[in-house]
Protein backbone atom coordinates (compact mmCIF):
# COMPACT_ATOMS: atom_id res chain seq x y z
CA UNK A 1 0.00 0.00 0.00
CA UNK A 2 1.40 3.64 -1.26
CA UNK A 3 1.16 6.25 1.39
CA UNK A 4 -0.28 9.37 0.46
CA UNK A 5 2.33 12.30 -0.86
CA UNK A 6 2.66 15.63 0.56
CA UNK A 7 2.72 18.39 -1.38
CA UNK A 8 4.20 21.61 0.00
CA UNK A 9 2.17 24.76 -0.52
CA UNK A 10 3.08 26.81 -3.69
CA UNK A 11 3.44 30.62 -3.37
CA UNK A 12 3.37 33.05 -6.21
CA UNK A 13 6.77 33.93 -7.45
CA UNK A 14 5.87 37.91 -7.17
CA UNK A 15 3.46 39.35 -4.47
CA UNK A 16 0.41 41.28 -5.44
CA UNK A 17 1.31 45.14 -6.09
CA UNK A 18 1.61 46.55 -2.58
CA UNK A 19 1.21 43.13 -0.48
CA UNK A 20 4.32 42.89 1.57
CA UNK A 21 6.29 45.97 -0.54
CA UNK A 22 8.37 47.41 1.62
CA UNK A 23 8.01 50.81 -0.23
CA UNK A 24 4.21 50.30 0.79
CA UNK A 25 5.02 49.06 4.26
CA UNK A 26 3.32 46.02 3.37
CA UNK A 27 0.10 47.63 2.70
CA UNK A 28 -2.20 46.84 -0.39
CA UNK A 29 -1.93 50.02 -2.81
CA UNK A 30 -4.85 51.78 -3.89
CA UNK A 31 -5.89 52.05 -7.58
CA UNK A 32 -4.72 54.91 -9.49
CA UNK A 33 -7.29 57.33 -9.97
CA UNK A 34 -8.37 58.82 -13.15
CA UNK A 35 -11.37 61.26 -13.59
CA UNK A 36 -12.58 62.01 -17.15
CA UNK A 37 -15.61 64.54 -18.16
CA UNK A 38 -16.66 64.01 -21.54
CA UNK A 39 -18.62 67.33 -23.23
CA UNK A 40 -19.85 65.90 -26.32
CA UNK A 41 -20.90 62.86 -28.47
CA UNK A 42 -17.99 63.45 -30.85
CA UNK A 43 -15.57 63.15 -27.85
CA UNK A 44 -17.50 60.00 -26.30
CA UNK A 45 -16.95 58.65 -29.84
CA UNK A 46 -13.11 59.42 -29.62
CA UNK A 47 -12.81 58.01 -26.40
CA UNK A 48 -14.98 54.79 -26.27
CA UNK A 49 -13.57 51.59 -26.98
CA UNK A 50 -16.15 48.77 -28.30
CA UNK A 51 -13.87 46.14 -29.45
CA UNK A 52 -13.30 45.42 -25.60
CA UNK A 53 -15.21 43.01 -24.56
CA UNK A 54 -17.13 44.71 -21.98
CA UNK A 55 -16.28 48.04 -23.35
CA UNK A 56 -14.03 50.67 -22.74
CA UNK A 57 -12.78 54.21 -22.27
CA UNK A 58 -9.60 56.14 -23.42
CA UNK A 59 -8.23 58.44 -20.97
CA UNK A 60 -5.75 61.16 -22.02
CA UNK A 61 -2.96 60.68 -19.71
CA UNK A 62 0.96 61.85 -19.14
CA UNK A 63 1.32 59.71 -16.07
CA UNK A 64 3.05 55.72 -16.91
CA UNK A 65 0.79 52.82 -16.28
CA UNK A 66 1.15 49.70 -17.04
CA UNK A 67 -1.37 46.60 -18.91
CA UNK A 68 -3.80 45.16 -16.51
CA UNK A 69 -2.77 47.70 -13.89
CA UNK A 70 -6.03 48.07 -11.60
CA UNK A 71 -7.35 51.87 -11.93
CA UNK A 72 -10.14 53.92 -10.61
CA UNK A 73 -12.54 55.70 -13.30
CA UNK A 74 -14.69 58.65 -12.17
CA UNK A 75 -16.41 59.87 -15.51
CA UNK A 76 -18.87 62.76 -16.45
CA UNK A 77 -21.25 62.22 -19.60
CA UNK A 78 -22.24 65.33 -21.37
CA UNK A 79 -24.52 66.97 -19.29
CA UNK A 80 -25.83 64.24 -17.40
CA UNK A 81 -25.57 65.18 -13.56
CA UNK A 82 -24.89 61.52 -12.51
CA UNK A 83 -20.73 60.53 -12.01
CA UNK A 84 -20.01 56.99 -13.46
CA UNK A 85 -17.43 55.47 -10.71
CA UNK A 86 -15.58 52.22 -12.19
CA UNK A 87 -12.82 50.14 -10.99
CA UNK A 88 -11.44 48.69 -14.27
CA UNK A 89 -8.46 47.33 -16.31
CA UNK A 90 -5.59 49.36 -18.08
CA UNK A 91 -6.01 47.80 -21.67
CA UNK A 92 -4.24 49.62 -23.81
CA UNK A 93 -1.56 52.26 -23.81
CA UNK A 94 -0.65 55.01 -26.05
CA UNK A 95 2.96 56.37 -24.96
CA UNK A 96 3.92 59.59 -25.01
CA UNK A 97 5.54 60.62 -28.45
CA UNK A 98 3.23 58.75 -30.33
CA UNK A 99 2.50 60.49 -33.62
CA UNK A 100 -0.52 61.84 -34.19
CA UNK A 101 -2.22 60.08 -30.62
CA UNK A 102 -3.00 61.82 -27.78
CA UNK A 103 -0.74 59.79 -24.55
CA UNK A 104 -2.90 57.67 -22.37
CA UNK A 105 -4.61 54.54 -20.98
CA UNK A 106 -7.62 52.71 -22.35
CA UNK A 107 -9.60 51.70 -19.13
CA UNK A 108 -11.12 47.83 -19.56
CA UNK A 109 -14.99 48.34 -18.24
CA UNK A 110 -15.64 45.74 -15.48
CA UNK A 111 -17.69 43.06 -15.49
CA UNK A 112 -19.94 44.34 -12.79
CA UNK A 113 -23.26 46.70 -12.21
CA UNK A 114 -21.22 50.05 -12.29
CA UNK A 115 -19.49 48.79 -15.31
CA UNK A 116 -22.52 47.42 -17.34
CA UNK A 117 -24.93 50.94 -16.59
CA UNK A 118 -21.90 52.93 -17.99
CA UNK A 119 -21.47 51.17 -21.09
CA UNK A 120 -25.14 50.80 -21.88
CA UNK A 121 -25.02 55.01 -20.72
CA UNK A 122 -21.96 55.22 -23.33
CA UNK A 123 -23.92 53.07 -26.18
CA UNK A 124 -27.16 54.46 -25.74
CA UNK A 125 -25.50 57.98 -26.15
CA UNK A 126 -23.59 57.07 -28.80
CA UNK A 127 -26.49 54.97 -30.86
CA UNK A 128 -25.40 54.01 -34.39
CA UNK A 129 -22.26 56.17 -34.45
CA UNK A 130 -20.93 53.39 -32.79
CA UNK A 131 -20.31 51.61 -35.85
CA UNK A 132 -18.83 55.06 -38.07
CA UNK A 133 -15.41 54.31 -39.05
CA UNK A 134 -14.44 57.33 -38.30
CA UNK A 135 -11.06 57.56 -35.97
CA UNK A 136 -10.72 57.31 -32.58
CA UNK A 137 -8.21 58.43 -29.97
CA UNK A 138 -7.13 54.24 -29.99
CA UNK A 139 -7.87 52.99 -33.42
């Protein structure tokens, strides 16, 4: 008769950003924290990003992030008086010194309430402009 192995406990190679970082003292970071007001529909076009799976926004940003970096979206719509609040996913990137882009992030929508009532805000705003081929501040 065999007798059962042991198997010792894996741990990640790399702690979570901010878990036992000693330039955090060991405490979690917060998300960074982008806010966003969007004036018109020709700016929510620029800056909405449907090939995401849950959608997306671009944020015009200076400040270095990196892909699948957890961030904090506060957006304005036009002149709707309500503040969409998001916790979602850096996506995409657009460095500084990119010709003819505008630097920042492209926030992944979560999969979530908060996430799914701004993107049907963003599409219902948007209607069948959606689908124009015009440019956008990512593609």
């Amino acid at each position: 008769m065999n007798a059962p192995s042991m198997v010792a406990p894996t741990r990640p190679a790399v702690a979570p950003a901010g878990v036992g970082n000693p330039a955090t003292g060991g405490v979690p970071q917060r998300p960074n924290v982008l806010s966003l007001s969007i004036k018109d529909q020709a700016g929510l076009y620029a800056a909405y990003m449907p090939f995401l799976a849950r959608g997306g926004i671009f944020v015009p940003s200076n400040r270095p992030f990196r892909l699948g970096e957890q961030v904090f979206l506060v957006l304005s719509l036009l002149d709707r008086p309500q503040k969409y609040q998001v916790q979602g996913t850096v996506a995409w990137i657009t460095p500084a010194g990119t010709p003819m882009k505008t630097p920042g992030v492209g926030v992944h929508l979560p999969d979530d309430d908060n996430g799914r009532m701004l993107k049907r805000a963003v599409e219902e705003i948007l209607g069948k402009a959606i689908e124009s081929g015009r440019p956008t501040q990512t593609l």
